[in-house]
N, C-alpha and C. Protein backbone atom coordinates (compact mmCIF):
# COMPACT_ATOMS: atom_id res chain seq x y z
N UNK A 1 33.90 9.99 -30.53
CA UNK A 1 33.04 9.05 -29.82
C UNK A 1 31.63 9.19 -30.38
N UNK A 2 31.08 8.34 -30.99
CA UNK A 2 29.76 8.26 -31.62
C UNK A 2 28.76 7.23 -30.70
N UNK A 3 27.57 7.39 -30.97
CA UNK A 3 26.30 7.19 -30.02
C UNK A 3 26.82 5.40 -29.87
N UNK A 4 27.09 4.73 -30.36
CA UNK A 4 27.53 3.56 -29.59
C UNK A 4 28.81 3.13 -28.77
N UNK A 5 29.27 4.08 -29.19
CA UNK A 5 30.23 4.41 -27.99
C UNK A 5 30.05 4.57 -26.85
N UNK A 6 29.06 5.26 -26.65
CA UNK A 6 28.09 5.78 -25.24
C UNK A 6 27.26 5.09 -24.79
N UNK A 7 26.72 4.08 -25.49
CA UNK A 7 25.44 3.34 -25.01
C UNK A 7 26.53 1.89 -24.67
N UNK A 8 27.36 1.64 -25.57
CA UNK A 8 28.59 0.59 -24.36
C UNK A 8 28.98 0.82 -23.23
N UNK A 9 29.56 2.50 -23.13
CA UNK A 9 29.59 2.84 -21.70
C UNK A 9 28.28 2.70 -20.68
N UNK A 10 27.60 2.92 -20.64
CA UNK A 10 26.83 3.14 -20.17
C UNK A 10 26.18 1.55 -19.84
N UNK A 11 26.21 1.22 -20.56
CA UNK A 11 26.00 -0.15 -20.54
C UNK A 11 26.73 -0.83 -19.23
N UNK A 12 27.88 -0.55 -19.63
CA UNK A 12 29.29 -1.07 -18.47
C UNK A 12 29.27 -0.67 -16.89
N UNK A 13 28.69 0.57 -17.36
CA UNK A 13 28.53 1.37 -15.84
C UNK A 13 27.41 0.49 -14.98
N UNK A 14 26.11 0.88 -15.79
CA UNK A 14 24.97 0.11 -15.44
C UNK A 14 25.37 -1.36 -14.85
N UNK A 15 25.66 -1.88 -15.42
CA UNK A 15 26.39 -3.19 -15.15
C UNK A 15 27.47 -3.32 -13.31
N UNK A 16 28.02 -2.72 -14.22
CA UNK A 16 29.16 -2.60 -12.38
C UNK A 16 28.30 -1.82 -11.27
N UNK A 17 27.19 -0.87 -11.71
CA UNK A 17 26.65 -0.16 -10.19
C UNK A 17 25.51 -1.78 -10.04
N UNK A 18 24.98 -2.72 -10.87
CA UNK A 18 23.97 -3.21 -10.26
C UNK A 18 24.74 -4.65 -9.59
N UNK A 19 26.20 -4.66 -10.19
CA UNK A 19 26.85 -5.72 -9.16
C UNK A 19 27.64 -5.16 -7.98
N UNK A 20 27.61 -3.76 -8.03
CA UNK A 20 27.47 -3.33 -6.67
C UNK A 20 26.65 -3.24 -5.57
N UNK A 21 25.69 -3.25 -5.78
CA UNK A 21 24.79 -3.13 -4.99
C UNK A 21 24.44 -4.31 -4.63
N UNK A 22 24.29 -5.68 -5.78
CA UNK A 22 23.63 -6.48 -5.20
C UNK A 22 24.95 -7.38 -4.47
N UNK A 23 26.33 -6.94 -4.34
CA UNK A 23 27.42 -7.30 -3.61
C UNK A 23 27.32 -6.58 -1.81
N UNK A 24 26.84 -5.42 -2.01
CA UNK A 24 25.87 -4.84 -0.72
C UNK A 24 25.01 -5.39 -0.29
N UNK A 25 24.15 -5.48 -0.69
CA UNK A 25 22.82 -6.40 0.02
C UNK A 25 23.49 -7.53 0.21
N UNK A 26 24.31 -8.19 -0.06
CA UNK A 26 24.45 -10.13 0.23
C UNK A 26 25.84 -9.66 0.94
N UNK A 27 26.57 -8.90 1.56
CA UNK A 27 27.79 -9.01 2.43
C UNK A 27 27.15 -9.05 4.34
N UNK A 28 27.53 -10.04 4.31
CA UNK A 28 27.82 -10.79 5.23
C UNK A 28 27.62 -9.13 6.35
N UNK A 29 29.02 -8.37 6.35
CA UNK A 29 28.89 -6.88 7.18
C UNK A 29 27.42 -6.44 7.37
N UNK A 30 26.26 -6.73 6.33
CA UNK A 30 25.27 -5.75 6.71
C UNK A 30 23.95 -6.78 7.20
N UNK A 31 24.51 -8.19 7.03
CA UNK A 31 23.22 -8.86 7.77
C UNK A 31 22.21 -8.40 9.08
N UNK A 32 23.66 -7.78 10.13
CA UNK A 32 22.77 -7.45 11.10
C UNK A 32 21.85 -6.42 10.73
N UNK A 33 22.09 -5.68 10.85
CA UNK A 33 21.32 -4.09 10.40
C UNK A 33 19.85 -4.65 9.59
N UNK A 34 20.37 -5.58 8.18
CA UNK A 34 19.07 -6.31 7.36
C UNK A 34 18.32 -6.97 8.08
N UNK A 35 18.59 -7.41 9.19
CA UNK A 35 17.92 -8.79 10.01
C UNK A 35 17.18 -7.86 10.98
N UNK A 36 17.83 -6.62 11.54
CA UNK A 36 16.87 -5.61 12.04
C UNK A 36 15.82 -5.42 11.69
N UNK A 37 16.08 -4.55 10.65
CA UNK A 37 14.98 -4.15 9.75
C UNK A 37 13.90 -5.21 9.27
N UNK A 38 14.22 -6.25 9.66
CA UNK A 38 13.32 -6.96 8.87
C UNK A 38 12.03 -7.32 9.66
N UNK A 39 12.61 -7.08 11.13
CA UNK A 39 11.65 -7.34 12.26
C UNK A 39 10.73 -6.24 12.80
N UNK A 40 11.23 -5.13 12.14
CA UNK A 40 10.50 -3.78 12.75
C UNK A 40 8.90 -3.80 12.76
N UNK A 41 8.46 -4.52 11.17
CA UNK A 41 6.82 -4.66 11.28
C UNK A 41 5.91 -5.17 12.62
N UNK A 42 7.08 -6.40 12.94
CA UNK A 42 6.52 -7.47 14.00
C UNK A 42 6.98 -6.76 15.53
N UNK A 43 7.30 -6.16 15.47
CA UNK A 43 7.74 -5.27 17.01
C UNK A 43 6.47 -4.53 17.52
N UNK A 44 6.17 -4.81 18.90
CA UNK A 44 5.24 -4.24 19.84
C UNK A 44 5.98 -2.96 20.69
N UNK A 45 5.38 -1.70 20.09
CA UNK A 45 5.84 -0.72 21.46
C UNK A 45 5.44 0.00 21.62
């Protein structure tokens, strides 16, 4: 395995963790929790 071997992997990885995440942020499951958080600035207590 030589250095472009590794920088494809890596590549690939990079790739699948940042369509993970941004498959996290946009599922539907975590709106509430996001929609929380989003109000905390504007909250009096």
């Amino acid at each position: 395995m030589d250095i472009n071997d590794m920088r494809s992997v890596v590549t690939v990885v990079s790739l699948l963790t940042f369509v993970g995440i941004v498959a996290w942020a946009w599922s539907k499951r975590n709106k509430s929790s996001f929609d929380e958080a989003a109000q905390l600035p504007f909250r009096d207590e």
